[in-house]
Protein backbone atom coordinates (compact mmCIF):
# COMPACT_ATOMS: atom_id res chain seq x y z
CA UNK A 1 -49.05 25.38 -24.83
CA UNK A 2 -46.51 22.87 -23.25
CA UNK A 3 -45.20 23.98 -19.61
CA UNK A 4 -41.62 24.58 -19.88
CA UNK A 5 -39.91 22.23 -17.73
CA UNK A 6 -37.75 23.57 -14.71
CA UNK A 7 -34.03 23.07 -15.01
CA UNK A 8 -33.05 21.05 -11.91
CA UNK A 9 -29.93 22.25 -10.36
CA UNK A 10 -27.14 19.98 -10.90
CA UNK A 11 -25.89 18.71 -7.12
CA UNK A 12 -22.03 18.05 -7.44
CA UNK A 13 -20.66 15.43 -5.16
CA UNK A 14 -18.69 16.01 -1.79
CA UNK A 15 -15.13 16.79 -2.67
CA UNK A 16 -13.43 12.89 -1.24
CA UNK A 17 -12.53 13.05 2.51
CA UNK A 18 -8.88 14.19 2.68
CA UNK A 19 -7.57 11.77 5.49
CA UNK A 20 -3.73 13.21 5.61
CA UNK A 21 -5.34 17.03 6.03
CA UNK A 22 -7.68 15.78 9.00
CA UNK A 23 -5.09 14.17 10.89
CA UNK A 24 -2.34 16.54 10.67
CA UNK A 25 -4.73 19.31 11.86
CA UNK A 26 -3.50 21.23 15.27
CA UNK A 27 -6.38 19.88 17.21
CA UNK A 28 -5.50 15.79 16.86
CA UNK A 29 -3.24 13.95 19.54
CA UNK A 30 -0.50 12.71 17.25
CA UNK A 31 3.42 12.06 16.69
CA UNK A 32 5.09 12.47 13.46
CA UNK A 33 7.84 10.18 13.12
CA UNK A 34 10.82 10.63 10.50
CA UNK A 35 12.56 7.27 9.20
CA UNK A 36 15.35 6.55 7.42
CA UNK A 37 15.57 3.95 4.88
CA UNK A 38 15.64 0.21 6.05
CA UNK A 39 15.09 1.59 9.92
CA UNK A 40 12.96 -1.13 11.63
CA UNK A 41 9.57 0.70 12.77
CA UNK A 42 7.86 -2.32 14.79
CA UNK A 43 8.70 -5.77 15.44
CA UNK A 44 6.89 -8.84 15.57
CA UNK A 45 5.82 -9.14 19.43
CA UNK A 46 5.57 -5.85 20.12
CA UNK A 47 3.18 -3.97 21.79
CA UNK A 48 0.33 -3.22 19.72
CA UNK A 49 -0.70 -0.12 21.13
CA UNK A 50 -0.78 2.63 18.45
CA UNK A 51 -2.36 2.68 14.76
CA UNK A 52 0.09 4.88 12.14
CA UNK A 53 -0.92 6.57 8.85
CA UNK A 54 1.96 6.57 6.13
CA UNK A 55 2.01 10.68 5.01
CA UNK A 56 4.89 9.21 2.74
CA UNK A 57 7.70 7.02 1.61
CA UNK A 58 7.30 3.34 1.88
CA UNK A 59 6.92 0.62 4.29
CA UNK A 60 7.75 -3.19 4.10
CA UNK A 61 5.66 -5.83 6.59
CA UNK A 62 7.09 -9.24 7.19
CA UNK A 63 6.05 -11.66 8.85
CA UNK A 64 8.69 -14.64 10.67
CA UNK A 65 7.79 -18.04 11.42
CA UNK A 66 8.76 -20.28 14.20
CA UNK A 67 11.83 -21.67 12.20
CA UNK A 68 13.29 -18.27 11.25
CA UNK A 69 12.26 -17.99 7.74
CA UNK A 70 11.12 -14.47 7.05
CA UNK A 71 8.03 -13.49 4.18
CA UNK A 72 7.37 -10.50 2.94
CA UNK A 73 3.29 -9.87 3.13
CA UNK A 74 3.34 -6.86 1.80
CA UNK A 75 4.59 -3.11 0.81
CA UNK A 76 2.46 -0.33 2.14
CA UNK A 77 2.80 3.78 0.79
CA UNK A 78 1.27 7.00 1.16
CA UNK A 79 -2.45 6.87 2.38
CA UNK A 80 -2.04 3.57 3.99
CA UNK A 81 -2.07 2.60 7.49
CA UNK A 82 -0.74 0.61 9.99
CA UNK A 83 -1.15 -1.79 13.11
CA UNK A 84 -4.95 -1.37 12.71
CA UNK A 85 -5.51 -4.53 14.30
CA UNK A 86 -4.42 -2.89 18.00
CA UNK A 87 -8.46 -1.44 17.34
CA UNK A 88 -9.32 -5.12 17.46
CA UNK A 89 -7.78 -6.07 20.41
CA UNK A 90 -4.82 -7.29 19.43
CA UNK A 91 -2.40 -7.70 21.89
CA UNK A 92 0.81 -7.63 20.02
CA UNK A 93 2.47 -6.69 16.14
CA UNK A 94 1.92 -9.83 14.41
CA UNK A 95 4.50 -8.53 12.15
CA UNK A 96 7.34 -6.70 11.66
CA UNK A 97 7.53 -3.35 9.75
CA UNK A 98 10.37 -1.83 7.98
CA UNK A 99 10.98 1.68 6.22
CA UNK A 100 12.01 1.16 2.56
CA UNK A 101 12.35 4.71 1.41
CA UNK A 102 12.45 7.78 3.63
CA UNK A 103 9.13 7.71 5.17
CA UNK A 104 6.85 10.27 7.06
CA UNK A 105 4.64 8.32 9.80
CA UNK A 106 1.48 9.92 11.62
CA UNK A 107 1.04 7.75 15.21
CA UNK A 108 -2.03 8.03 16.66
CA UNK A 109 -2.40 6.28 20.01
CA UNK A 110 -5.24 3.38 20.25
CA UNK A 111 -8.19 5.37 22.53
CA UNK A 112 -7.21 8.39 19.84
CA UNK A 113 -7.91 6.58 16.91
CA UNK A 114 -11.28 4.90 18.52
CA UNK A 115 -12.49 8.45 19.39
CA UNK A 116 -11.82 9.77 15.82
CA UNK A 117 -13.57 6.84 14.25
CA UNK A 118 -16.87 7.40 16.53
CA UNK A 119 -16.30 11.54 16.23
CA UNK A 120 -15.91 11.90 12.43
CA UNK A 121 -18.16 9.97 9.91
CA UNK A 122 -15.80 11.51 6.73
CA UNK A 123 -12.53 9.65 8.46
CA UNK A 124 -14.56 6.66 9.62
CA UNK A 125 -15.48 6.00 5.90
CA UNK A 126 -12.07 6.49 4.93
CA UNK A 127 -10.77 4.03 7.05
CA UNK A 128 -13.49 1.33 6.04
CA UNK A 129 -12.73 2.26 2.43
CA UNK A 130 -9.25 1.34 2.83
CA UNK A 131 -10.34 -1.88 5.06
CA UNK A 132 -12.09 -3.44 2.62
CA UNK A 133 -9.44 -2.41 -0.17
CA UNK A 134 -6.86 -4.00 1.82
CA UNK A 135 -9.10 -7.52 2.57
CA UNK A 136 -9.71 -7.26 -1.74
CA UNK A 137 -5.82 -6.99 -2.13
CA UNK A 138 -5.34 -10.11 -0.07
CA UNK A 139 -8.01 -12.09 -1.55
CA UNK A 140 -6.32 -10.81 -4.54
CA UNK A 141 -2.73 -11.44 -3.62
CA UNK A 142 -3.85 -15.62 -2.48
CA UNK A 143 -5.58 -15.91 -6.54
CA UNK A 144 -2.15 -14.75 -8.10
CA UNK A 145 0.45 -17.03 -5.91
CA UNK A 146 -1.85 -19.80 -6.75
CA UNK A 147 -2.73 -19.57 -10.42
CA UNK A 148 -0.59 -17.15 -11.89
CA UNK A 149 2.82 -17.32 -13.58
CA UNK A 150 5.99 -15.62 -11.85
CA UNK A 151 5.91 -13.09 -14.65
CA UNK A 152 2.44 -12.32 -13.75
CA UNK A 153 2.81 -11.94 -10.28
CA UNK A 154 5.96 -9.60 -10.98
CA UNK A 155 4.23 -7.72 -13.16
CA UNK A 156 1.17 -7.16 -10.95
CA UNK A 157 3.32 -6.55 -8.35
CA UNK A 158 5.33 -3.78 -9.90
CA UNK A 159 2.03 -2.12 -10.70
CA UNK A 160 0.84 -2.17 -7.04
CA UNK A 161 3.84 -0.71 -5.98
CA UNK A 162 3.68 2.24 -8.18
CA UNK A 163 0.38 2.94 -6.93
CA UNK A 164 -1.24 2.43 -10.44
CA UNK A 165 -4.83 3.39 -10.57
CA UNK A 166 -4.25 5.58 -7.35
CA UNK A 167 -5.54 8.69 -9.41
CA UNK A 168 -4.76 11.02 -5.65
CA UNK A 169 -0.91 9.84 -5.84
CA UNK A 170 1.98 9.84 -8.26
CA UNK A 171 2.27 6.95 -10.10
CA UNK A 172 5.16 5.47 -11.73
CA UNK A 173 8.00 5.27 -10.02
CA UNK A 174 9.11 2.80 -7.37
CA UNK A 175 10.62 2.92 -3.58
CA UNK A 176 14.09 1.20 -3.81
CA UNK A 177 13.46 -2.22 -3.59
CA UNK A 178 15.89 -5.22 -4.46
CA UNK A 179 15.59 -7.78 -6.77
CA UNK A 180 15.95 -10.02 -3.62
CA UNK A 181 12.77 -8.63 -1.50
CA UNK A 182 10.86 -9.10 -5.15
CA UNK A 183 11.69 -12.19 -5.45
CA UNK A 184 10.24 -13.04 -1.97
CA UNK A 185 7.47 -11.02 -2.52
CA UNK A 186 6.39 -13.18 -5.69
CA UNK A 187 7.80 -16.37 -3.87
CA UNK A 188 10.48 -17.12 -7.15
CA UNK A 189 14.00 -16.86 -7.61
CA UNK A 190 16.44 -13.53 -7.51
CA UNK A 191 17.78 -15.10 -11.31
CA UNK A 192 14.15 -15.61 -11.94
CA UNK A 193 13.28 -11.72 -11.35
CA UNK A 194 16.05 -10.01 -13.17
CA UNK A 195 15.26 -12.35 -16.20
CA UNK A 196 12.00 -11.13 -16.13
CA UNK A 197 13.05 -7.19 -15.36
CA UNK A 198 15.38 -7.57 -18.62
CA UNK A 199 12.77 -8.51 -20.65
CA UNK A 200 9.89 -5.68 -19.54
CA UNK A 201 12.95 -2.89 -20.13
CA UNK A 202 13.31 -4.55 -23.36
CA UNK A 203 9.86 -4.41 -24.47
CA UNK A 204 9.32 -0.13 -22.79
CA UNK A 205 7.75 -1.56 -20.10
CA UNK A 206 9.74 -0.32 -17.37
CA UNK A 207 12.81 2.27 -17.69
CA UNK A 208 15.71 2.90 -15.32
CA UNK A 209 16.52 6.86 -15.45
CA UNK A 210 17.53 7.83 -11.59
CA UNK A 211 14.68 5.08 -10.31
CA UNK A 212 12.52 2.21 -11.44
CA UNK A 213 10.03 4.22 -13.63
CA UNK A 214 6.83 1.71 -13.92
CA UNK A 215 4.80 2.31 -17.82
CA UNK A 216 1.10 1.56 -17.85
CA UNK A 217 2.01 -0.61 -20.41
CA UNK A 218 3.30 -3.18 -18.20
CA UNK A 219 -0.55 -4.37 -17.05
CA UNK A 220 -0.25 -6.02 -20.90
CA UNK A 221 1.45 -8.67 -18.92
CA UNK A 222 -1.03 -8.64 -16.57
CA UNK A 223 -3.84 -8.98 -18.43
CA UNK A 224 -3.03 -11.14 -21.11
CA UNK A 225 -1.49 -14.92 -21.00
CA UNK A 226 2.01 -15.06 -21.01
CA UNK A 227 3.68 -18.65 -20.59
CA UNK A 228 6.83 -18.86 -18.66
């Protein structure tokens, strides 16, 4: 007679490490920081002395060059941080950063965050995690300026912002952002950008009803070839 095999126990994995509930707990050296929208946060040449967490709202970084011009490198949100390279050694903000939306910041001071990333394995993965997301998204972001079309990089950009595939945040809708900083972000025209934000409301893409509501349906663009 066959031996009945022994049900193994099934192991469930570790509930994910909840960064935002570790660093607003009672026993971390912190300052919360409330800013309106458009409020500068940092400036390029600053001290780089602290490392922030975004608990929410938005934040734009920019960088400016020697001859004034001003890019926008990027939009961060919830779950993101900032001025990580001050755990590097870097001297000073090699950017400047900007509130778009009303936005909640967490500022840990440089020897704080150091300790936290030696004390605490969960946070220390965390923080990696979103390191090597963040050196992806550049990688990323370099591909699409270079090969894809300015309806593309909209597109993809729009997406980002609404924090699709972030299944721990809302998705959908945007920050307030202006055609204007879009257009820099994708490196087109301001004409060029509302021609293409006419057409995706158009098609149910994207819907304006109190905000910039972002549809899933919009990665169509994305993922398919669309001529200019």
């Amino acid at each position: 007679m066959p031996r009945a095999r022994k049900k193994v126990p099934s192991v469930r994995p570790p509930p994910p490490f909840d960064a935002l509930a570790f660093l607003t707990s009672s026993g971390i050296s912190k300052k919360i920081t409330q800013c309106r929208p458009f409020e500068l946060i940092f400036s390029q040449g600053d001290s780089c002395d602290n490392v922030m967490y975004i608990q929410k709202g938005a934040v734009r970084l920019s960088v400016l060059s020697h001859g004034g011009k001003e890019a926008i490198v990027g939009v961060m949100g919830p779950g993101d941080f900032l001025g990580e390279g001050a755990l590097a050694g870097q001297p000073v903000r090699m950017g400047t950063a900007t509130a778009v939306s009303a936005t909640t910041l967490l500022v840990l001071p440089k020897k704080q965050m150091i300790q936290l990333l030696h004390d605490e394995p969960g946070f220390s993965d965390r923080f990696i995690e979103y390191m090597l997301s963040r050196n992806i998204r550049i990688e990323e972001d370099l591909v699409d300026q270079l090969f894809n079309s300015s309806e593309k990089r909209l597109a993809r950009t729009l997406l980002l912002l609404a924090r699709y595939g972030k299944e721990d945040r809302p998705q959908g809708v945007l920050p307030k952002l202006s055609q204007e900083m879009l257009a820099e972000m994708i490196g087109t025209t301001r004409s060029r950008v509302n021609f293409f934000m006419n057409k995706f409301r158009k098609l149910g893409f994207i819907e304006y009803n109190g905000g910039l509501k972002i549809n899933t349906s919009l990665l169509s663009v994305v993922l398919h070839d669309n001529p200019n």
